[in-house]
C-alpha atoms as a PDB file:
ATOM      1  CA  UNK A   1      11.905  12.019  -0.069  1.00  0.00           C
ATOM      2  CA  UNK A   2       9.743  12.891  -3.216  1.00  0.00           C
ATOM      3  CA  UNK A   3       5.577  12.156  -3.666  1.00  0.00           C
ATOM      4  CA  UNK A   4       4.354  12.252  -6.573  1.00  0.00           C
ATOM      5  CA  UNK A   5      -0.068  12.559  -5.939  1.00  0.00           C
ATOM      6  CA  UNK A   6      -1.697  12.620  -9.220  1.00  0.00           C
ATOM      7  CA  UNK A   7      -5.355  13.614 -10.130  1.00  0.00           C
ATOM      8  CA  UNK A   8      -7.924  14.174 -12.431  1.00  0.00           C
ATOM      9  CA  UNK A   9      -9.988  16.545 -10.789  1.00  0.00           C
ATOM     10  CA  UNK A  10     -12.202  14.259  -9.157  1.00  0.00           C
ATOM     11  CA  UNK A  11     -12.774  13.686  -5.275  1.00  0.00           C
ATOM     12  CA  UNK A  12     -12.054  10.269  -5.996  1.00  0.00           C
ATOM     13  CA  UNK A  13      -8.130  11.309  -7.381  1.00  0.00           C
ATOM     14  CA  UNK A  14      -8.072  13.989  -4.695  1.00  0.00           C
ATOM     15  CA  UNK A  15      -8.328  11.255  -1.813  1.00  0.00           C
ATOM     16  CA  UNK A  16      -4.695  10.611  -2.647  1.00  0.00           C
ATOM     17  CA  UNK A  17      -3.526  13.674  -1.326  1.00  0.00           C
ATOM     18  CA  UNK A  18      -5.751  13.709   2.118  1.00  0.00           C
ATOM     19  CA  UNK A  19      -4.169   9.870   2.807  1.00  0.00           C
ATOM     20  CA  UNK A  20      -0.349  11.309   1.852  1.00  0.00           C
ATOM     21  CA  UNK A  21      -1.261  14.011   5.220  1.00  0.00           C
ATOM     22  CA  UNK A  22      -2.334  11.057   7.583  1.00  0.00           C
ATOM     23  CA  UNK A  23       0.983   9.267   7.174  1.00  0.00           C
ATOM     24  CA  UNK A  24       2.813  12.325   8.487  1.00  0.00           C
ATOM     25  CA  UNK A  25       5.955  12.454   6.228  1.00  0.00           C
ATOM     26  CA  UNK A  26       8.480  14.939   7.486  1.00  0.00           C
ATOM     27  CA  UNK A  27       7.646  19.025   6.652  1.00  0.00           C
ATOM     28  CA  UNK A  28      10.782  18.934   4.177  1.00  0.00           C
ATOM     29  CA  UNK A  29       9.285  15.905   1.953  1.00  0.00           C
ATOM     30  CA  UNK A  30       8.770  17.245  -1.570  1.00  0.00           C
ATOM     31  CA  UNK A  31       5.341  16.622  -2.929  1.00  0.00           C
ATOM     32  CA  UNK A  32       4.635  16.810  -6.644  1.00  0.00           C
ATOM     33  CA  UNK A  33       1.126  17.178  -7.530  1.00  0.00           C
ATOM     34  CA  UNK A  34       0.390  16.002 -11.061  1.00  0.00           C
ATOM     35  CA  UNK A  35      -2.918  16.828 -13.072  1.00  0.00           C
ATOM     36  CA  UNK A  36      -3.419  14.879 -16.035  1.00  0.00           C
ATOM     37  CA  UNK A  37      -6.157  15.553 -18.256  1.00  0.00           C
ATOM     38  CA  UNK A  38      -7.093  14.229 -22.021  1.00  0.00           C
ATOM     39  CA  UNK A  39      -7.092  17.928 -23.491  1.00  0.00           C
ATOM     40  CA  UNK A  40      -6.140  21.273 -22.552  1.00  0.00           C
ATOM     41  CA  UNK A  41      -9.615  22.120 -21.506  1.00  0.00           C
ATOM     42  CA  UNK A  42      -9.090  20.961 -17.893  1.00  0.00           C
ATOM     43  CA  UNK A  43      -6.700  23.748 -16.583  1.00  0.00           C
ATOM     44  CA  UNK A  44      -9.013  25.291 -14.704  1.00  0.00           C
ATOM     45  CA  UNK A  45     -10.709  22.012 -13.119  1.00  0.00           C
ATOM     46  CA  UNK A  46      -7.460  20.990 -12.267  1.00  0.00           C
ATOM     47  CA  UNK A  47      -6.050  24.051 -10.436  1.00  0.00           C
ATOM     48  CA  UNK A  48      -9.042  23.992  -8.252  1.00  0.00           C
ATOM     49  CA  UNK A  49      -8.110  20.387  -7.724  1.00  0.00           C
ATOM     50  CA  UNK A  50      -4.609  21.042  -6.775  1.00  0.00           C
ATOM     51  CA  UNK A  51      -6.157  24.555  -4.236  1.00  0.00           C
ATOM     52  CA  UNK A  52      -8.088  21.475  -2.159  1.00  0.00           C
ATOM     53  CA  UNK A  53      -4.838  19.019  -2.521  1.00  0.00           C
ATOM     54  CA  UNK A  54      -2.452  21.628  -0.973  1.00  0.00           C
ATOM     55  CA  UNK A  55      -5.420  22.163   1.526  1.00  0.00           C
ATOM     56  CA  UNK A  56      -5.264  18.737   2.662  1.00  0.00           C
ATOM     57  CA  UNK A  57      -1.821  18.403   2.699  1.00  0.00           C
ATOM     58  CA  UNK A  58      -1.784  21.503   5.503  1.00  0.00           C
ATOM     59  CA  UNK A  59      -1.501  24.338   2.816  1.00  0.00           C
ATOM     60  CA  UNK A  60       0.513  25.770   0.109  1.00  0.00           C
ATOM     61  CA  UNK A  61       4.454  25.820   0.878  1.00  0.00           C
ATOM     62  CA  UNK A  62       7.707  25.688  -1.323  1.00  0.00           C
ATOM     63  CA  UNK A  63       7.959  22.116  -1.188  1.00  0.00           C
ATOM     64  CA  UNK A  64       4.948  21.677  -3.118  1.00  0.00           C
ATOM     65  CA  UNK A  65       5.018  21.753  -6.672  1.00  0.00           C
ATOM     66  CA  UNK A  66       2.027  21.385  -9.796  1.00  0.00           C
ATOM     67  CA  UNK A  67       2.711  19.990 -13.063  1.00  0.00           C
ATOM     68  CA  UNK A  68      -0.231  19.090 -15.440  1.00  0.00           C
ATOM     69  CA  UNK A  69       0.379  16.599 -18.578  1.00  0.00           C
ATOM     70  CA  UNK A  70      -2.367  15.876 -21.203  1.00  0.00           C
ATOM     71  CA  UNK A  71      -3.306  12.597 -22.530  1.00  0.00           C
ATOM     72  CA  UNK A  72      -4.224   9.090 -21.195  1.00  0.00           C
ATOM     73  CA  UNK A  73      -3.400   8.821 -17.543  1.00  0.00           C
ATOM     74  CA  UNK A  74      -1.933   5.732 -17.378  1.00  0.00           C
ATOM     75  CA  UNK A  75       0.584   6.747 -19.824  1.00  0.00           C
ATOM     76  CA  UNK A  76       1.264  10.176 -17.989  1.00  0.00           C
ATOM     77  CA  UNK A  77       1.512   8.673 -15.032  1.00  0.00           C
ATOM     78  CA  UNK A  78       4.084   6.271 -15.960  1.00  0.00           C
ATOM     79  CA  UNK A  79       6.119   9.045 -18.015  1.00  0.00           C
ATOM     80  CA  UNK A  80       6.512  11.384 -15.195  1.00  0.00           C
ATOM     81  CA  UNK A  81       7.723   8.448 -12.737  1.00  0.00           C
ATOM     82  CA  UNK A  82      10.323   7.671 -15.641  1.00  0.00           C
ATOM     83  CA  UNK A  83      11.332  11.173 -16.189  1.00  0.00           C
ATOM     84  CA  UNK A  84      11.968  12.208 -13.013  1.00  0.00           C
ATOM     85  CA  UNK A  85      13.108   9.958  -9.574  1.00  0.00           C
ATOM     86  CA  UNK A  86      10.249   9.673  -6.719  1.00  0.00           C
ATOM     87  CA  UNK A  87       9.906   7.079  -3.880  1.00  0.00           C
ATOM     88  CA  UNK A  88       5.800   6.827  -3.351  1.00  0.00           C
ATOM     89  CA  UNK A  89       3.393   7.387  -6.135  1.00  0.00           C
ATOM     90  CA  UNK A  90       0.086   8.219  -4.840  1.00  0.00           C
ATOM     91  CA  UNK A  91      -3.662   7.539  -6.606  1.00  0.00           C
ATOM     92  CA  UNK A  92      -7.133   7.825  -5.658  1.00  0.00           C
ATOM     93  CA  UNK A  93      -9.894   5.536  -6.712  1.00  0.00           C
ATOM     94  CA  UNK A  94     -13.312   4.501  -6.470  1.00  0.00           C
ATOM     95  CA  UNK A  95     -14.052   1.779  -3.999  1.00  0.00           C
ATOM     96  CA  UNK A  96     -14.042  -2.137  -4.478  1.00  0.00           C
ATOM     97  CA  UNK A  97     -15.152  -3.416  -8.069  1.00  0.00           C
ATOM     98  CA  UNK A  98     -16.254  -6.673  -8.755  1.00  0.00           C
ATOM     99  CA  UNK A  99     -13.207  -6.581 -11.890  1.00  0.00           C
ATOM    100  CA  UNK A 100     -10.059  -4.383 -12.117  1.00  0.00           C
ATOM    101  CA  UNK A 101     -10.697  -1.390 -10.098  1.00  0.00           C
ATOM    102  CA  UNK A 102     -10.105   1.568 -12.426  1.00  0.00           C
ATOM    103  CA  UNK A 103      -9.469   4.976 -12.288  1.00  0.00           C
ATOM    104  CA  UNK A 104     -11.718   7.541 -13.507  1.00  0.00           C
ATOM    105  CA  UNK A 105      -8.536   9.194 -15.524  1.00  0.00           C
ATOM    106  CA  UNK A 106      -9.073   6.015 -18.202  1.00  0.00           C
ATOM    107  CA  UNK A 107      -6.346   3.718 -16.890  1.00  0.00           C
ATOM    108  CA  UNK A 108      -7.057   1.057 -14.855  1.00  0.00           C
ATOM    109  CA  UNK A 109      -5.014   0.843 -11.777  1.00  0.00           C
ATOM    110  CA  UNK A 110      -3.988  -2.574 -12.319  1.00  0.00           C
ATOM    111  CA  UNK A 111      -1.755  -1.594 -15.190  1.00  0.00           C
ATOM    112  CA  UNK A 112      -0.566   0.817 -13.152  1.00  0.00           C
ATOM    113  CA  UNK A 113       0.769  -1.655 -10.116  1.00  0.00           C
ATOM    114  CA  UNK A 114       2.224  -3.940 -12.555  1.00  0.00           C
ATOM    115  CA  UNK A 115       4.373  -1.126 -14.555  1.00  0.00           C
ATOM    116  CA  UNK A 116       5.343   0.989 -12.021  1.00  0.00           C
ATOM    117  CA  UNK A 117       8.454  -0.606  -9.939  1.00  0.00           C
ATOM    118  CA  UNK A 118       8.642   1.821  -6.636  1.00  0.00           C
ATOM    119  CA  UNK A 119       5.882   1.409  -3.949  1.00  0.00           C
ATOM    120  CA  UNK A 120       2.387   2.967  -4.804  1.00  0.00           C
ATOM    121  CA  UNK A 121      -0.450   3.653  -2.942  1.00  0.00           C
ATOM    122  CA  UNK A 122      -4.221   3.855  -4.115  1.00  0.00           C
ATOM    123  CA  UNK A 123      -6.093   5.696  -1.719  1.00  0.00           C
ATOM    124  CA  UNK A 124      -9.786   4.696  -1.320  1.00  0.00           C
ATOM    125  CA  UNK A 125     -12.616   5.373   1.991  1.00  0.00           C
ATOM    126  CA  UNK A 126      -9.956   7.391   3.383  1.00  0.00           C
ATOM    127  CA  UNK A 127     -11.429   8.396   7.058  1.00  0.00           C
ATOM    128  CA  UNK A 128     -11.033  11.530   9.089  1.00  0.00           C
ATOM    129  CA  UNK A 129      -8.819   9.875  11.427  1.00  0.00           C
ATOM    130  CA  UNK A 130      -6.048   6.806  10.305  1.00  0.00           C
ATOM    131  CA  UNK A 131      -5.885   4.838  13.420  1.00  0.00           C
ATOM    132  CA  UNK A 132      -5.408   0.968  12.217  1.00  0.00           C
ATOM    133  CA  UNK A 133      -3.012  -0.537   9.798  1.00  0.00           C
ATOM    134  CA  UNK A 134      -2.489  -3.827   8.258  1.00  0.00           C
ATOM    135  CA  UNK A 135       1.036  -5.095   7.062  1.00  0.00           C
ATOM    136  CA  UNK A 136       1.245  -8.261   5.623  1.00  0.00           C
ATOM    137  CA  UNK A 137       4.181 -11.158   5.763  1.00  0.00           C
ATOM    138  CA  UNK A 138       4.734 -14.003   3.707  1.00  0.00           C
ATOM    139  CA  UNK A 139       8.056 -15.834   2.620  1.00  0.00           C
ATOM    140  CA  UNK A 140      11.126 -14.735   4.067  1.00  0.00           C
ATOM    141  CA  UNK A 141      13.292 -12.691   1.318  1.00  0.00           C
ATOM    142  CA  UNK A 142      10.382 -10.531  -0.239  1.00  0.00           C
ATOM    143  CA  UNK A 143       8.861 -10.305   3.265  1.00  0.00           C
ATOM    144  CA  UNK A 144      11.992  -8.196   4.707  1.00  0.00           C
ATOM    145  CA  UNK A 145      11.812  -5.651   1.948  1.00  0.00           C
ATOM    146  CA  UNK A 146       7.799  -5.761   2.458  1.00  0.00           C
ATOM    147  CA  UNK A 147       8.605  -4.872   6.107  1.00  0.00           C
ATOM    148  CA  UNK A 148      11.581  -2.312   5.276  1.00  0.00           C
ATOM    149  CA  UNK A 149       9.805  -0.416   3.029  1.00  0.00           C
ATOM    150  CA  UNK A 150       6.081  -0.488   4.348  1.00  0.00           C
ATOM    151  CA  UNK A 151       7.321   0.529   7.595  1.00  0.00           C
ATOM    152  CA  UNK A 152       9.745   3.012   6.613  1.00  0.00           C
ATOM    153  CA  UNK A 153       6.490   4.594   4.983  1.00  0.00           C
ATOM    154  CA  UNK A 154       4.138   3.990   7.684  1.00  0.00           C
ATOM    155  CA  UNK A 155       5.934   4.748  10.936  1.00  0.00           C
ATOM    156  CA  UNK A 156       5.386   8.540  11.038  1.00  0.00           C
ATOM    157  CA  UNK A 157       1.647   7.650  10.943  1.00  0.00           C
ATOM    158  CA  UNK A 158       1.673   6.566  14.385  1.00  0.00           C
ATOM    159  CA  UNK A 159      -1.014   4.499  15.087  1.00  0.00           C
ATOM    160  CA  UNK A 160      -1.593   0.829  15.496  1.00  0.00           C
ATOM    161  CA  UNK A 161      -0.297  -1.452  13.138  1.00  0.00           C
ATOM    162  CA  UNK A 162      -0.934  -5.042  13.037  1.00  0.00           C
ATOM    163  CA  UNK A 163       1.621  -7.971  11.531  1.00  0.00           C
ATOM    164  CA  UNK A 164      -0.139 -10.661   9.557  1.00  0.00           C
ATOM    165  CA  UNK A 165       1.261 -14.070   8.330  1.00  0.00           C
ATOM    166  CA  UNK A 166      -1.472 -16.699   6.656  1.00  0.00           C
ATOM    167  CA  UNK A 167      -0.308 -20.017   6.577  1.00  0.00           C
ATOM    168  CA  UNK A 168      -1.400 -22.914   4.389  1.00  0.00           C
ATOM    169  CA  UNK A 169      -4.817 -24.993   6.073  1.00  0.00           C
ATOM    170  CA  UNK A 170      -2.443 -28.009   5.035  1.00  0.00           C
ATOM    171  CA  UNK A 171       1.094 -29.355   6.376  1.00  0.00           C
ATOM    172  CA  UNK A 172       3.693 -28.466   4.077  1.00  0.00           C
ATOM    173  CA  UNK A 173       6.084 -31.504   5.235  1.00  0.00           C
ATOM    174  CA  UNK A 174       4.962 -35.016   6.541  1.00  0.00           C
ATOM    175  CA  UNK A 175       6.592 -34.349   9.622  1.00  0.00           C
ATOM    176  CA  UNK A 176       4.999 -30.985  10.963  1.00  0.00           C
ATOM    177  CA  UNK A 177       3.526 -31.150  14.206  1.00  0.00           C
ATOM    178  CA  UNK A 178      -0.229 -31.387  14.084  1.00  0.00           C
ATOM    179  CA  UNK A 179      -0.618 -28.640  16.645  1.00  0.00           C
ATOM    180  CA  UNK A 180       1.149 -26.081  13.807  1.00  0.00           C
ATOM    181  CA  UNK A 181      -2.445 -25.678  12.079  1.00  0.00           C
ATOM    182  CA  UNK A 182      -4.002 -24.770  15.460  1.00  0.00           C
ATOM    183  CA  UNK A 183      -1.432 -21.851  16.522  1.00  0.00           C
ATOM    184  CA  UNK A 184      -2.643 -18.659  16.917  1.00  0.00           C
ATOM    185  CA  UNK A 185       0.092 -15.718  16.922  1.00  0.00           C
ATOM    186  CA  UNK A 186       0.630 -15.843  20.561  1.00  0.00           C
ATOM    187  CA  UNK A 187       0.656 -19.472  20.625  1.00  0.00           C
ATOM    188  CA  UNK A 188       3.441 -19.735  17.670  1.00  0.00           C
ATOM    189  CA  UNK A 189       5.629 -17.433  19.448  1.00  0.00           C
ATOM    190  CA  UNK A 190       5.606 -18.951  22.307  1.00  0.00           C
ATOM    191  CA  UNK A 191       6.494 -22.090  20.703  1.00  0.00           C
ATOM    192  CA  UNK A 192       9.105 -20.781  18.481  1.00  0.00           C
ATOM    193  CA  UNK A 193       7.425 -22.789  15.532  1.00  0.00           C
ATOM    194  CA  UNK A 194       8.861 -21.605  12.233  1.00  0.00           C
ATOM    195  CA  UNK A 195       5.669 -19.237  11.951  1.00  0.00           C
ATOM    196  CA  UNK A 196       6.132 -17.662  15.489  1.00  0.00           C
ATOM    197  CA  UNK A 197      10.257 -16.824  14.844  1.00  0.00           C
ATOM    198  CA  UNK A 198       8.827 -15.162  11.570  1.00  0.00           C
ATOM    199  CA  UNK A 199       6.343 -13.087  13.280  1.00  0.00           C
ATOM    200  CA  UNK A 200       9.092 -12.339  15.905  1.00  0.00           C
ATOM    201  CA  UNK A 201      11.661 -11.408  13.487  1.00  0.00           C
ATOM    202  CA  UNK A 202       8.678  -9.046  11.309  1.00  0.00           C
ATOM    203  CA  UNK A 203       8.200  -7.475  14.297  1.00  0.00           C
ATOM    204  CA  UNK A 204      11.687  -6.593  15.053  1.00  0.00           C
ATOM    205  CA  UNK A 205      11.924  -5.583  11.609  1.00  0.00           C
ATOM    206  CA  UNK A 206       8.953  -2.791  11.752  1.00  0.00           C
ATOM    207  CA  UNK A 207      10.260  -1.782  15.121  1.00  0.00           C
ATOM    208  CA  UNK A 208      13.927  -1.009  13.536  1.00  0.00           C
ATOM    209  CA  UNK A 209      12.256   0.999  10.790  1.00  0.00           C
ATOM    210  CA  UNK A 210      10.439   2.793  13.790  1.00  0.00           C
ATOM    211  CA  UNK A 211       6.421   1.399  13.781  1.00  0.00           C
ATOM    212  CA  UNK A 212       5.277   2.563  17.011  1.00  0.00           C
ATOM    213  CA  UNK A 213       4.775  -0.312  19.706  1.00  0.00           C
ATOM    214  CA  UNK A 214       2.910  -2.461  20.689  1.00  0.00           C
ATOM    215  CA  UNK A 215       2.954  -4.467  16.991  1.00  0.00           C
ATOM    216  CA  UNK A 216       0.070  -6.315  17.042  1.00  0.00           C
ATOM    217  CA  UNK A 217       0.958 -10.078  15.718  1.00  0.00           C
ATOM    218  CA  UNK A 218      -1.340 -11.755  13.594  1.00  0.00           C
ATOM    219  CA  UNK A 219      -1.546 -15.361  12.411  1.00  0.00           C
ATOM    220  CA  UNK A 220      -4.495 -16.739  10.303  1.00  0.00           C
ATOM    221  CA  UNK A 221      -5.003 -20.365   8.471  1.00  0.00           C
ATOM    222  CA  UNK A 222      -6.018 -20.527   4.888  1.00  0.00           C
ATOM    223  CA  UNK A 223      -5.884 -19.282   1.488  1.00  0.00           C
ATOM    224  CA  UNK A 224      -4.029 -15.769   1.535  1.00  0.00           C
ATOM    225  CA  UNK A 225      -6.181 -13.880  -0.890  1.00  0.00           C
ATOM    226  CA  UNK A 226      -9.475 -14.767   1.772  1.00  0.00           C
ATOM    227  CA  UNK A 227      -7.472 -14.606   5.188  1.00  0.00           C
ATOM    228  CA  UNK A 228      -6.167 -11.366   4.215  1.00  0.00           C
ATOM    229  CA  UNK A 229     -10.077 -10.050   3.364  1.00  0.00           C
ATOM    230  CA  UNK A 230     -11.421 -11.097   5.944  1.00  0.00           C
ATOM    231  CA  UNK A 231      -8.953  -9.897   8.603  1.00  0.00           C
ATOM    232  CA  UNK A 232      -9.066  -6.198   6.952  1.00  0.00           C
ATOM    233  CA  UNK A 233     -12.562  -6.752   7.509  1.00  0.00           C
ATOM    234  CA  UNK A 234     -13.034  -7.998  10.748  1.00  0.00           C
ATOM    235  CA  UNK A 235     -10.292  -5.348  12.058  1.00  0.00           C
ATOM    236  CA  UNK A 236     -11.693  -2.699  10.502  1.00  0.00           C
ATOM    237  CA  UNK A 237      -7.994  -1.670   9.112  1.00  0.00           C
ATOM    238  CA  UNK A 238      -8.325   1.753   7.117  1.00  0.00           C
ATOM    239  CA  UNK A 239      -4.392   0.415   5.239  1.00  0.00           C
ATOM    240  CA  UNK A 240      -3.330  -2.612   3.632  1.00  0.00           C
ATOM    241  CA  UNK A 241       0.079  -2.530   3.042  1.00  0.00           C
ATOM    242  CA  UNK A 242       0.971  -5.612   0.775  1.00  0.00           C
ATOM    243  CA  UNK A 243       4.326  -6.722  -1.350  1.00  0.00           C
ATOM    244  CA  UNK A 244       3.596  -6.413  -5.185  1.00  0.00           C
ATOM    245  CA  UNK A 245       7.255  -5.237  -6.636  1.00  0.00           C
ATOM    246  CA  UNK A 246       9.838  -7.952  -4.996  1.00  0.00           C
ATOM    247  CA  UNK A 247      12.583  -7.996  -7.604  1.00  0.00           C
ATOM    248  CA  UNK A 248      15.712  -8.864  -5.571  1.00  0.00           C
ATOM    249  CA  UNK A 249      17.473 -12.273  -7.355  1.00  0.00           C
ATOM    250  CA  UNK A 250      15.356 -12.208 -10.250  1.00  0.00           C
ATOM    251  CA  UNK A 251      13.166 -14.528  -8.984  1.00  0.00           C
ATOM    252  CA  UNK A 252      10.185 -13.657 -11.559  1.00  0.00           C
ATOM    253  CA  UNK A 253       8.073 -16.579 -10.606  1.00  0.00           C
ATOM    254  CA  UNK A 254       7.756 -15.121  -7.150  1.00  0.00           C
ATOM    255  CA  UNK A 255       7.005 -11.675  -8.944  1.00  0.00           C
ATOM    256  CA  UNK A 256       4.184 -12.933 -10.888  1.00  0.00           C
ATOM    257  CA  UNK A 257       2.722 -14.733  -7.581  1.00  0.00           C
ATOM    258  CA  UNK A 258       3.441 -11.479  -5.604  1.00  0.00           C
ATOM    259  CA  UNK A 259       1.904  -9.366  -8.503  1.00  0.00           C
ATOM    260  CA  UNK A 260      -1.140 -11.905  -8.606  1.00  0.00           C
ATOM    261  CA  UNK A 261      -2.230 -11.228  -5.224  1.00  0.00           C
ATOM    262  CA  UNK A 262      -1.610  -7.840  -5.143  1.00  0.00           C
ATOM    263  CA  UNK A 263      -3.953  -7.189  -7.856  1.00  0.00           C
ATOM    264  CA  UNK A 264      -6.837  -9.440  -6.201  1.00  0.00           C
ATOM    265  CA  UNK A 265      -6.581  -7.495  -2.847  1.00  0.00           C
ATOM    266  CA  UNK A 266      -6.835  -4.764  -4.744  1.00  0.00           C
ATOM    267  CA  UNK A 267      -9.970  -5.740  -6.743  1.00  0.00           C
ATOM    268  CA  UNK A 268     -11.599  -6.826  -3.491  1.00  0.00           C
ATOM    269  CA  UNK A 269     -10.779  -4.513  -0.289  1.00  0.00           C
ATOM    270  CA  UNK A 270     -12.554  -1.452   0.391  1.00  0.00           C
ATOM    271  CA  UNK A 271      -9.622  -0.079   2.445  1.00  0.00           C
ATOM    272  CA  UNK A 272      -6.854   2.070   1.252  1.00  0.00           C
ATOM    273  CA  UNK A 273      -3.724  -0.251  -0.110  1.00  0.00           C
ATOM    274  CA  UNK A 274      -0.059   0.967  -0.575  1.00  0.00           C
ATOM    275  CA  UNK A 275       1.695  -1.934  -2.523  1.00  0.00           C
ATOM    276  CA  UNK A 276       5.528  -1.895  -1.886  1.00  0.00           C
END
């Protein structure tokens, strides 16, 4: 497995590196730290970046290696992930803006999430201590690569993990049973509703990719974009894991609706987000 954790010198960038050591990747996971800077002024700001990166990530060791590029972030960014083959790309950023939450480097990291096709994480509030994290599950084909990929990444972590599914406040057919819009998660599993099997199967899913148990199931009624919010803030969940990059089929309607919510979760949570 290969990280690429980029900064800019800033605490804010350097957050990326302390959230890569709470998900506890195995000791032989390569980790490429990239500096980017506008000129070739920074060098010395940026190797004093990458001394408290390697700190964070539990010292310096042969499988972690600097590279600095010079211009506009964004661009940078997106070059290195094209030049060379990584599975996570990891940023740091301020916290919740009330537009586009941007880095400090000069790119916002919007663009970034919508040009970069492997999963990405934008590390924010980052505590001491990661003990809560939020997956999220919505239609059934992007949903299992959501799950296979989040909890591939996750699982090493350790700590609780929650499944959430928000369903519509209004019946999708004629025919569903009234009592569907009243099911919490236990309550849907226990009735097998269409809602409960896709809980159960999510589950199943992040247990395969080895998620620690017990999974806690989740089911909330509403608009996604506000259910999601408020559960990350009522459960106090320091990780968001989302879908954002669901290409399989060619299905690019789905990829703009995916993308769409991605990016407002990502305006609006103060929590750490890895989009997958």
């Amino acid at each position: 497995m290969q990280v690429l954790i980029c900064t800019d010198g800033s605490s804010a960038a350097e957050q990326a590196a302390i959230l890569v050591s709470r998900l506890n990747f195995p000791p032989e996971t390569e980790m490429v730290l990239l500096g980017v800077s506008e000129t070739d002024g920074d060098q010395s700001t940026l190797a004093a970046s990458f001394g408290r990166m390697e700190k964070s990530l539990g010292g310096p060791r042969p499988g972690i290696h600097h590279k600095i590029r010079y211009g506009s972030a964004g661009e940078q960014i997106l070059k290195e992930i094209e030049e060379n083959r990584y599975d996570l790309v990891a940023i740091g950023a301020r916290g919740a803006s009330r537009g586009l939450v941007s880095l400090r480097m000069g790119s916002s990291v919007h663009k970034l999430v919508r040009s970069v096709r492997i999963p990405i994480i934008v590390a924010r509030n980052v505590p001491d201590k990661l003990s809560c994290i939020l997956i999220c599950t919505a239609a059934e084909a992007p949903s299992e690569h959501t799950l296979r990929t989040g909890g591939s990444l996750i699982a090493a972590a350790g700590v609780e993990t929650s499944l959430l599914h928000v369903m519509s406040q209004l019946a999708l057919r004629l025919d569903s049973p009234p009592d569907d819009l009243l099911d919490t998660a236990s309550s849907a599993i226990d009735r097998k509703t269409r809602e409960g099997r896709h809980l159960e199967h999510g589950m199943q899913i992040l247990r395969e990719m080895g998620v620690p148990v017990p999974i806690n199931p989740r089911l909330r009624h509403g608009l996604v974009v506000d259910e999601v919010l408020a559960e990350v803030e009522e459960g106090s969940y320091e990780l968001l894991v989302i879908g954002g990059h669901y290409q399989h089929g060619g299905n690019r309607w789905m990829d703009i609706l995916l993308e769409d919510i991605a990016g407002q979760l990502l305006s609006k949570t103060h929590s750490s987000v890895l989009i997958v």
